[in-house]
PDB file of N, CA and C in Angstrom:
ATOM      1  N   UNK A   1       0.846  -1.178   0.000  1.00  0.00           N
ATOM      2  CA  UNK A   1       0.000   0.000   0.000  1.00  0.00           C
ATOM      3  C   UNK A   1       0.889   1.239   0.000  1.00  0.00           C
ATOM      4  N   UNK A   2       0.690   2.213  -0.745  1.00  0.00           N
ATOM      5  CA  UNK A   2       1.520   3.106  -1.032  1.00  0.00           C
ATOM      6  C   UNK A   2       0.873   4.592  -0.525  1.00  0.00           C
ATOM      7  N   UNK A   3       1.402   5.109   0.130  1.00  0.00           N
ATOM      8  CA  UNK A   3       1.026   6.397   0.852  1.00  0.00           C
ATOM      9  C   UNK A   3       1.476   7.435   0.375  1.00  0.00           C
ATOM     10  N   UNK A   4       1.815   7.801  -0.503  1.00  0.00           N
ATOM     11  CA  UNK A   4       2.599   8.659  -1.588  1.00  0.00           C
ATOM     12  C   UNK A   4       3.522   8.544  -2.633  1.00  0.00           C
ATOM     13  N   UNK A   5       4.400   9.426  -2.877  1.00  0.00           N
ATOM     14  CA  UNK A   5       5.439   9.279  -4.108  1.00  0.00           C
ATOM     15  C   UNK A   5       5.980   7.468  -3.895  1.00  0.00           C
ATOM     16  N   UNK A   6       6.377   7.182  -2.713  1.00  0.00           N
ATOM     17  CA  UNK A   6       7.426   6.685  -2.370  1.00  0.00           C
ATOM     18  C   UNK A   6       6.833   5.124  -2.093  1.00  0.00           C
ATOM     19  N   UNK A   7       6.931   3.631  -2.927  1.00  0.00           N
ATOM     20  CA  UNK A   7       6.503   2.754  -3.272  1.00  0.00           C
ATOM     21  C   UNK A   7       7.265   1.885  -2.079  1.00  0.00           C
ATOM     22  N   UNK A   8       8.616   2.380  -2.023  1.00  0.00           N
ATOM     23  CA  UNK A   8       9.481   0.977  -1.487  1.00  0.00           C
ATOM     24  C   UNK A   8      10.677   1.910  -0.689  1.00  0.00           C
ATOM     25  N   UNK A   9      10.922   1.357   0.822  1.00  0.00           N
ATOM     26  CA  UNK A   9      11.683   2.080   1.100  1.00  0.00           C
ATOM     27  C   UNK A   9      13.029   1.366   1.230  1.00  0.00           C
ATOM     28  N   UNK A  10      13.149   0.527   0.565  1.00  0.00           N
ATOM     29  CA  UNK A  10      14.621  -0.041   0.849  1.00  0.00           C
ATOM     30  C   UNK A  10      15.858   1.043   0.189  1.00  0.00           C
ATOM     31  N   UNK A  11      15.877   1.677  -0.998  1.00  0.00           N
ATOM     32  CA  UNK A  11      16.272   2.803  -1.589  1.00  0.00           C
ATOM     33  C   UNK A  11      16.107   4.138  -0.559  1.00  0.00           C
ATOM     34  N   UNK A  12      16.374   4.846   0.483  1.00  0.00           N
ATOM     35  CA  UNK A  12      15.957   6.043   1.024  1.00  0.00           C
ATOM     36  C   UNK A  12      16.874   7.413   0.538  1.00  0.00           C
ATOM     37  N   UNK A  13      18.147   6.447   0.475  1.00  0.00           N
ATOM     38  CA  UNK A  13      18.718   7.221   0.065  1.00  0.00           C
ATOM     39  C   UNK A  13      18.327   8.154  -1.787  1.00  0.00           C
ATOM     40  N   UNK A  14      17.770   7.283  -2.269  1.00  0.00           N
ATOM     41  CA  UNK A  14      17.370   7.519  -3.881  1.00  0.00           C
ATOM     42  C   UNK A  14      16.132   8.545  -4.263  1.00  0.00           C
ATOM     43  N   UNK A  15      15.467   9.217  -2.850  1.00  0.00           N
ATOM     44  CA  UNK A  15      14.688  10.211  -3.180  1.00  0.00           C
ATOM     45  C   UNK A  15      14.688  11.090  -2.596  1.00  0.00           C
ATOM     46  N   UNK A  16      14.699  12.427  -2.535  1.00  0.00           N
ATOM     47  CA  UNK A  16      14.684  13.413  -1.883  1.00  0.00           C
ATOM     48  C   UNK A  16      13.517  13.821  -0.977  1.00  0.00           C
ATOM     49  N   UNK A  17      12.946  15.257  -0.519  1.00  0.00           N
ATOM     50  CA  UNK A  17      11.842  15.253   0.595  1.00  0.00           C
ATOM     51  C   UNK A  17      10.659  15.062   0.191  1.00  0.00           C
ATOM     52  N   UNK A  18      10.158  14.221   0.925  1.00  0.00           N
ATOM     53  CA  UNK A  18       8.498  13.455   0.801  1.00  0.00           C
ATOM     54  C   UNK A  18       7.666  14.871   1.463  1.00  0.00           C
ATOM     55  N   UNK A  19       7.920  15.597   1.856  1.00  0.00           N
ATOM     56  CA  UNK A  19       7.355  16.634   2.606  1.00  0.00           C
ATOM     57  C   UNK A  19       6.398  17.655   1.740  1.00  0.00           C
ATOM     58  N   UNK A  20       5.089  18.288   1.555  1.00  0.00           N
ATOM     59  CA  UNK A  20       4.727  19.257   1.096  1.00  0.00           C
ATOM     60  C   UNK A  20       5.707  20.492   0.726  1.00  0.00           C
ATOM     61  N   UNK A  21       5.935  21.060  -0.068  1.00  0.00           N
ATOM     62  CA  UNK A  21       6.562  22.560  -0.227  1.00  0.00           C
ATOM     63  C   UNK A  21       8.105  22.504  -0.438  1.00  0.00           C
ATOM     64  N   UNK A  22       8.259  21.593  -0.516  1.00  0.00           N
ATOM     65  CA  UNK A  22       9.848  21.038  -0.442  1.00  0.00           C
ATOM     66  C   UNK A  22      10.447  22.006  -1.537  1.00  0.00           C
ATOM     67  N   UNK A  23      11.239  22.751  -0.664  1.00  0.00           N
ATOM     68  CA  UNK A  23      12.205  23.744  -1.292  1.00  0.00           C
ATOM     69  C   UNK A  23      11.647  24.801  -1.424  1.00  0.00           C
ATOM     70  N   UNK A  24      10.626  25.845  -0.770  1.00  0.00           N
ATOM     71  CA  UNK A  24      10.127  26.844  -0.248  1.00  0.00           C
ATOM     72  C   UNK A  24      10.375  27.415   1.446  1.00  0.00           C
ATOM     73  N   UNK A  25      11.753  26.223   2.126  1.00  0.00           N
ATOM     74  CA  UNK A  25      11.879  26.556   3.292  1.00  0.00           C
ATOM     75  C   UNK A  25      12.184  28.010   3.428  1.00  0.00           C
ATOM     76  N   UNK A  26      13.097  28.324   3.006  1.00  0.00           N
ATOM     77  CA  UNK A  26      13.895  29.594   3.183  1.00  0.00           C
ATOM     78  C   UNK A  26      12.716  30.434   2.737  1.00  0.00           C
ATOM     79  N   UNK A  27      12.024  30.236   1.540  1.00  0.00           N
ATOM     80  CA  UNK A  27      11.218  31.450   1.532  1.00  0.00           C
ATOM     81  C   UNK A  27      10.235  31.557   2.503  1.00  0.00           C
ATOM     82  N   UNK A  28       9.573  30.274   3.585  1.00  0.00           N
ATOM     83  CA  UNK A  28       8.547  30.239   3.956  1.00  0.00           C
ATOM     84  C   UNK A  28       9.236  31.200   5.365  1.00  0.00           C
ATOM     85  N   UNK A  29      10.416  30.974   5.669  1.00  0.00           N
ATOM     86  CA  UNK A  29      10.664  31.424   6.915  1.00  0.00           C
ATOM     87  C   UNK A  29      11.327  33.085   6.501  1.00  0.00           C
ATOM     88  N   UNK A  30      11.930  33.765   6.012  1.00  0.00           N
ATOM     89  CA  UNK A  30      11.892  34.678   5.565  1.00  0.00           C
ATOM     90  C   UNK A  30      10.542  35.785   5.798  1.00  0.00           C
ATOM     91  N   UNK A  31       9.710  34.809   4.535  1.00  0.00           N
ATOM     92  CA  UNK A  31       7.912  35.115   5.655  1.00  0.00           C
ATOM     93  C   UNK A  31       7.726  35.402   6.494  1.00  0.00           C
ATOM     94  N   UNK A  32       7.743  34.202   7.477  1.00  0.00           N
ATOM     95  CA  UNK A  32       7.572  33.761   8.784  1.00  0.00           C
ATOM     96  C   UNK A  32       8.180  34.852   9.461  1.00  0.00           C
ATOM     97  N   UNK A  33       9.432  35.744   9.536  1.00  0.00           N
ATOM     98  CA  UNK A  33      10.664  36.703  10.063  1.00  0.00           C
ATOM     99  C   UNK A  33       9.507  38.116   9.644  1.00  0.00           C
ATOM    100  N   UNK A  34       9.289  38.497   8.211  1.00  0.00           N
ATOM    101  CA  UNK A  34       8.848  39.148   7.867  1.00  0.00           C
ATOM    102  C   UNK A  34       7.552  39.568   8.329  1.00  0.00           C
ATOM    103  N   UNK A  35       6.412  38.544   8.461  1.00  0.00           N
ATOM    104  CA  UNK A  35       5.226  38.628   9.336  1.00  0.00           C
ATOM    105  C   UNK A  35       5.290  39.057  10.695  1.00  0.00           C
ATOM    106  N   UNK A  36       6.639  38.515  11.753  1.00  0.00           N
ATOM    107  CA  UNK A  36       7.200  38.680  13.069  1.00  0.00           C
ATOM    108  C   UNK A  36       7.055  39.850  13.364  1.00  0.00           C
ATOM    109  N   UNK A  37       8.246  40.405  12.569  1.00  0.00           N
ATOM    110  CA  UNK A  37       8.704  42.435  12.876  1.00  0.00           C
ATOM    111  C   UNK A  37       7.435  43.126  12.550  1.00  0.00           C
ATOM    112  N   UNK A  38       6.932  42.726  11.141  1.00  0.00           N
ATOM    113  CA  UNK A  38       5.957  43.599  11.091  1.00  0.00           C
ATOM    114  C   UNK A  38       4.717  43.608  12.136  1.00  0.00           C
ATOM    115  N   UNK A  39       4.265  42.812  12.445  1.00  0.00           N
ATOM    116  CA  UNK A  39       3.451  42.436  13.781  1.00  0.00           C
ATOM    117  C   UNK A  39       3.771  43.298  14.952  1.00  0.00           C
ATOM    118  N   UNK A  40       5.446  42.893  15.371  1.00  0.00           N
ATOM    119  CA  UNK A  40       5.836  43.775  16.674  1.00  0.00           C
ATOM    120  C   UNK A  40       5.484  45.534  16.431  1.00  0.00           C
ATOM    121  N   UNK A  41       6.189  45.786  15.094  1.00  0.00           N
ATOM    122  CA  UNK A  41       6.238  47.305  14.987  1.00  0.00           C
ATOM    123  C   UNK A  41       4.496  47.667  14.754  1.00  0.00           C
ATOM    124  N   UNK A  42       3.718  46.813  14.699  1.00  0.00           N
ATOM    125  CA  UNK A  42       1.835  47.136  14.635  1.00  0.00           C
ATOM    126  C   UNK A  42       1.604  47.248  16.073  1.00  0.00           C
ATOM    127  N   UNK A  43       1.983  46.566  16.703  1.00  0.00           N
ATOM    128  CA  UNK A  43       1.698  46.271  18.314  1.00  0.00           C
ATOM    129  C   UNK A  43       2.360  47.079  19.073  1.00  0.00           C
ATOM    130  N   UNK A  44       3.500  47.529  18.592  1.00  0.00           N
ATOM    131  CA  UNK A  44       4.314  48.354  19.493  1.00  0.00           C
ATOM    132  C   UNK A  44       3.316  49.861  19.219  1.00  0.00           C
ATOM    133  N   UNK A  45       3.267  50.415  17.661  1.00  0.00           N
ATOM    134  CA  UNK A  45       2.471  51.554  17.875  1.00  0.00           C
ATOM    135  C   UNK A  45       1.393  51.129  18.174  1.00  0.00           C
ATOM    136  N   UNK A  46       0.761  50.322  18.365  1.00  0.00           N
ATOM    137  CA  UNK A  46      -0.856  50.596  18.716  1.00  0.00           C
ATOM    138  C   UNK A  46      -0.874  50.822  20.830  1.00  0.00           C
ATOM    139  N   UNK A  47       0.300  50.249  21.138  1.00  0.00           N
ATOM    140  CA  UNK A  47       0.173  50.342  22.437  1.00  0.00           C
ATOM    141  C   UNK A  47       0.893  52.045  23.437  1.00  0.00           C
ATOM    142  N   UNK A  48       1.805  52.329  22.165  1.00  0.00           N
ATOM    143  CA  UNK A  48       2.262  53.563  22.437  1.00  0.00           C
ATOM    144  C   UNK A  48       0.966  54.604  22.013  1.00  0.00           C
ATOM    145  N   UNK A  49       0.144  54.245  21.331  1.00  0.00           N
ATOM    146  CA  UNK A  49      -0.973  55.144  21.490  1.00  0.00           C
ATOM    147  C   UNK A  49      -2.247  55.369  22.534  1.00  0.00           C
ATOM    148  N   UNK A  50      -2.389  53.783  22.517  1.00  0.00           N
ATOM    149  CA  UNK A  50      -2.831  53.532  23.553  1.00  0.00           C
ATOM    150  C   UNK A  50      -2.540  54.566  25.035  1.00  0.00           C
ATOM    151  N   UNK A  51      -0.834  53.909  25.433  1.00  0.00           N
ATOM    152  CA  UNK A  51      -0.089  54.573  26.612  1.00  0.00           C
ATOM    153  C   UNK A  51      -0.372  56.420  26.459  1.00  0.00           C
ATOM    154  N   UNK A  52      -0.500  56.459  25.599  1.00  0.00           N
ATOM    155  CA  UNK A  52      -0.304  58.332  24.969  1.00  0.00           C
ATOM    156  C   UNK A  52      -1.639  58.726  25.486  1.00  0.00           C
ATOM    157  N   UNK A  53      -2.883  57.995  25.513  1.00  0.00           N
ATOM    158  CA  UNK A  53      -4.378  58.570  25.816  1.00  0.00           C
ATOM    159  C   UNK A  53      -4.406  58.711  27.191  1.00  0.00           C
ATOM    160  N   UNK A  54      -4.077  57.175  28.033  1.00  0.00           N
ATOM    161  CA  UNK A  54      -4.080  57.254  28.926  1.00  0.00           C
ATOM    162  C   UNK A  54      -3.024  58.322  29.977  1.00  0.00           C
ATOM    163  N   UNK A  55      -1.454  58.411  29.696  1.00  0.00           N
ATOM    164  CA  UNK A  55      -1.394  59.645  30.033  1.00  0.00           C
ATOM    165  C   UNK A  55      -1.674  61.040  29.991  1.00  0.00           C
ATOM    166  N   UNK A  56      -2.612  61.395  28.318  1.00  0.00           N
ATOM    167  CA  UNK A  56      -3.476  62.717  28.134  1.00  0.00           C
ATOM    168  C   UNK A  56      -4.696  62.496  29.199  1.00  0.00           C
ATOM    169  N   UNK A  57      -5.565  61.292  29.184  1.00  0.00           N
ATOM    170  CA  UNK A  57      -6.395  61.085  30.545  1.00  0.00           C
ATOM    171  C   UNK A  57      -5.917  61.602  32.060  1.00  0.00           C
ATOM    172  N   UNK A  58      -4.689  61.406  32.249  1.00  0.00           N
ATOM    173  CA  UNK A  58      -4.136  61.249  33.727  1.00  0.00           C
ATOM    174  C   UNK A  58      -3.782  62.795  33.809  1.00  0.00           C
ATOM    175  N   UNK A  59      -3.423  63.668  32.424  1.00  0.00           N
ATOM    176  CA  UNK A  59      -2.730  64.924  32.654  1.00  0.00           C
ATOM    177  C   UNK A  59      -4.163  65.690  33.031  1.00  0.00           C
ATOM    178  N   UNK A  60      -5.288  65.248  32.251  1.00  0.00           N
ATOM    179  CA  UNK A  60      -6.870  66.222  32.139  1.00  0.00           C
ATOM    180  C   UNK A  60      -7.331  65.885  33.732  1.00  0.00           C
ATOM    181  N   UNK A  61      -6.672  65.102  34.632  1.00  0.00           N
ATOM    182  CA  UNK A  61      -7.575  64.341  35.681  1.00  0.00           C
ATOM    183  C   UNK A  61      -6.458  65.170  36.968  1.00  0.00           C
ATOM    184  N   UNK A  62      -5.527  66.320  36.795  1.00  0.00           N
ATOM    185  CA  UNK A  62      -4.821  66.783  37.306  1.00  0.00           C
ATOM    186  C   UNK A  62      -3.445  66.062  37.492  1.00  0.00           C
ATOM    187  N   UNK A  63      -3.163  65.206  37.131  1.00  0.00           N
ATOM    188  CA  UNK A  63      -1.368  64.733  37.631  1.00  0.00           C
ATOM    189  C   UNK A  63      -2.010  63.443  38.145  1.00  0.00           C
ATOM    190  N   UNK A  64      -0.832  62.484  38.142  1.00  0.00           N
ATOM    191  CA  UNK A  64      -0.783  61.508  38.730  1.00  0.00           C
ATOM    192  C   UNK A  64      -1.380  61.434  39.862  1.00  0.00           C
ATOM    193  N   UNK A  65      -0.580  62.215  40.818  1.00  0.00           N
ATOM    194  CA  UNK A  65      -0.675  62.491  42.484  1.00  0.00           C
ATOM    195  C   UNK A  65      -2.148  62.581  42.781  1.00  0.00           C
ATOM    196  N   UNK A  66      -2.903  63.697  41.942  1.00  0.00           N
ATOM    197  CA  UNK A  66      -4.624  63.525  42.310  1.00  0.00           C
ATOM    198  C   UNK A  66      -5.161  62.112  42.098  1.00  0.00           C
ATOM    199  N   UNK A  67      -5.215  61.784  40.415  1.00  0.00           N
ATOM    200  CA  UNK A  67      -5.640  60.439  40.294  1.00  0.00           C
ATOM    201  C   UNK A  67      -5.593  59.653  41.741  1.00  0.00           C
ATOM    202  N   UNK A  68      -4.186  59.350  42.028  1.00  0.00           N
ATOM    203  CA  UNK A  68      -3.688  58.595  43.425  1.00  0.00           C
ATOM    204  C   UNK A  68      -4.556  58.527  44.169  1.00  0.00           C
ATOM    205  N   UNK A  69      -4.459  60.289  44.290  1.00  0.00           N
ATOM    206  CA  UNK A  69      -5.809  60.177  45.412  1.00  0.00           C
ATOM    207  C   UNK A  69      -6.997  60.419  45.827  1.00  0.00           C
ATOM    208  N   UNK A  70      -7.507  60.635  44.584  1.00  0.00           N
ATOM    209  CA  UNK A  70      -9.242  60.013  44.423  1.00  0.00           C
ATOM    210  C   UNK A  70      -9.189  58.340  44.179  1.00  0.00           C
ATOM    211  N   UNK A  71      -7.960  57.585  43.450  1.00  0.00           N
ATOM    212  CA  UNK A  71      -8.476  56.436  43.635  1.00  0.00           C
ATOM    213  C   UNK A  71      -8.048  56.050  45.302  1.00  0.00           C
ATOM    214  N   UNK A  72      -7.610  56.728  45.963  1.00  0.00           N
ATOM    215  CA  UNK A  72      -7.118  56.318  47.725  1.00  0.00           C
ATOM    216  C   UNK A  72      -8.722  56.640  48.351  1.00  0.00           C
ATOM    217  N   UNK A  73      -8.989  58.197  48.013  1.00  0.00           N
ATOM    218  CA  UNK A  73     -10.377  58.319  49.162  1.00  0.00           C
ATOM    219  C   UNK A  73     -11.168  57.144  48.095  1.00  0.00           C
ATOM    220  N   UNK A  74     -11.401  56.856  47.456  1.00  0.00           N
ATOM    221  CA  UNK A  74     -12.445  56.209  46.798  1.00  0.00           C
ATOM    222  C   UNK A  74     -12.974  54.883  47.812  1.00  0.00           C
ATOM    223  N   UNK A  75     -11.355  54.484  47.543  1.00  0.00           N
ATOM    224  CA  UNK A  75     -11.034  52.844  47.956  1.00  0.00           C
ATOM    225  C   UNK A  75     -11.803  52.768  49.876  1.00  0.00           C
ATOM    226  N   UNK A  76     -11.211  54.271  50.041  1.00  0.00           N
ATOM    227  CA  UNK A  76     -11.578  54.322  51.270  1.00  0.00           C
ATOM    228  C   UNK A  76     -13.287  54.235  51.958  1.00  0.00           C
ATOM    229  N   UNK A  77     -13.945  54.715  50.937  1.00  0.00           N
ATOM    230  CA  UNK A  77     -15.509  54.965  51.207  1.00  0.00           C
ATOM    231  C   UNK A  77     -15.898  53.943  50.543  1.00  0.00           C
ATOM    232  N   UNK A  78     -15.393  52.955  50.276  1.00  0.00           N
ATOM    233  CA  UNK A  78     -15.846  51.353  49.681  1.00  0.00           C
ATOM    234  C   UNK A  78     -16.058  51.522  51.309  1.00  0.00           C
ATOM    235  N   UNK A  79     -14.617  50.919  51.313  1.00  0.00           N
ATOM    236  CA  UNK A  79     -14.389  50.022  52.617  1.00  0.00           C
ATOM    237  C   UNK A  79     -15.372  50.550  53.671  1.00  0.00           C
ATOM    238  N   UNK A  80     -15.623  51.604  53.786  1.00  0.00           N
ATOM    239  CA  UNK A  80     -16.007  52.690  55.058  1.00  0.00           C
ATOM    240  C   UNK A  80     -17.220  52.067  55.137  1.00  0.00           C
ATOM    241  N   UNK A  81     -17.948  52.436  53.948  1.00  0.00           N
ATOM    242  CA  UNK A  81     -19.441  52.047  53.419  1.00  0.00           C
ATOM    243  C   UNK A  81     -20.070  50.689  53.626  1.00  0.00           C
ATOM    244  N   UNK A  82     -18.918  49.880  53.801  1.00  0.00           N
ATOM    245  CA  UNK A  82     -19.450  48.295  53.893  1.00  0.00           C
ATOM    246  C   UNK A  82     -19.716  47.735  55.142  1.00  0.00           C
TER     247      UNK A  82
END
């Protein structure tokens, strides 16, 4: 019963790769490299924009230090409240 190209394996040495795509490695990974970076450099700006709102949020909300501490009394009148 024959499962592909390859009839008889006493010969292994006599055929080259039984594999799909055989001899598209280099280009497939090249790809593969190419898809990578471009991905990181999508993700990297989408999160530096991201980071950019949320510190325009934090600057409109007075500084860090306030944020701090409305989320401090906040936390506090949970707790108080319960």
């Amino acid at each position: 019963m024959a499962t592909g190209n390859v009839d008889n394996w006493l010969n292994v040495d006599a055929f080259g790769a039984i594999y799909p795509f055989a001899g598209t490695e280099v280009l497939l990974a090249i790809l593969g490299y190419a898809f990578w970076l471009i991905w990181h450099f999508i993700q990297i700006r989408k999160e530096n924009a991201e980071f950019q709102k949320d510190i325009d949020n934090i600057r409109q909300q007075g500084g860090p230090g306030k944020v701090l501490d409305d989320e401090a009394r906040r936390e506090i009148e949970d707790q108080v409240g319960q």
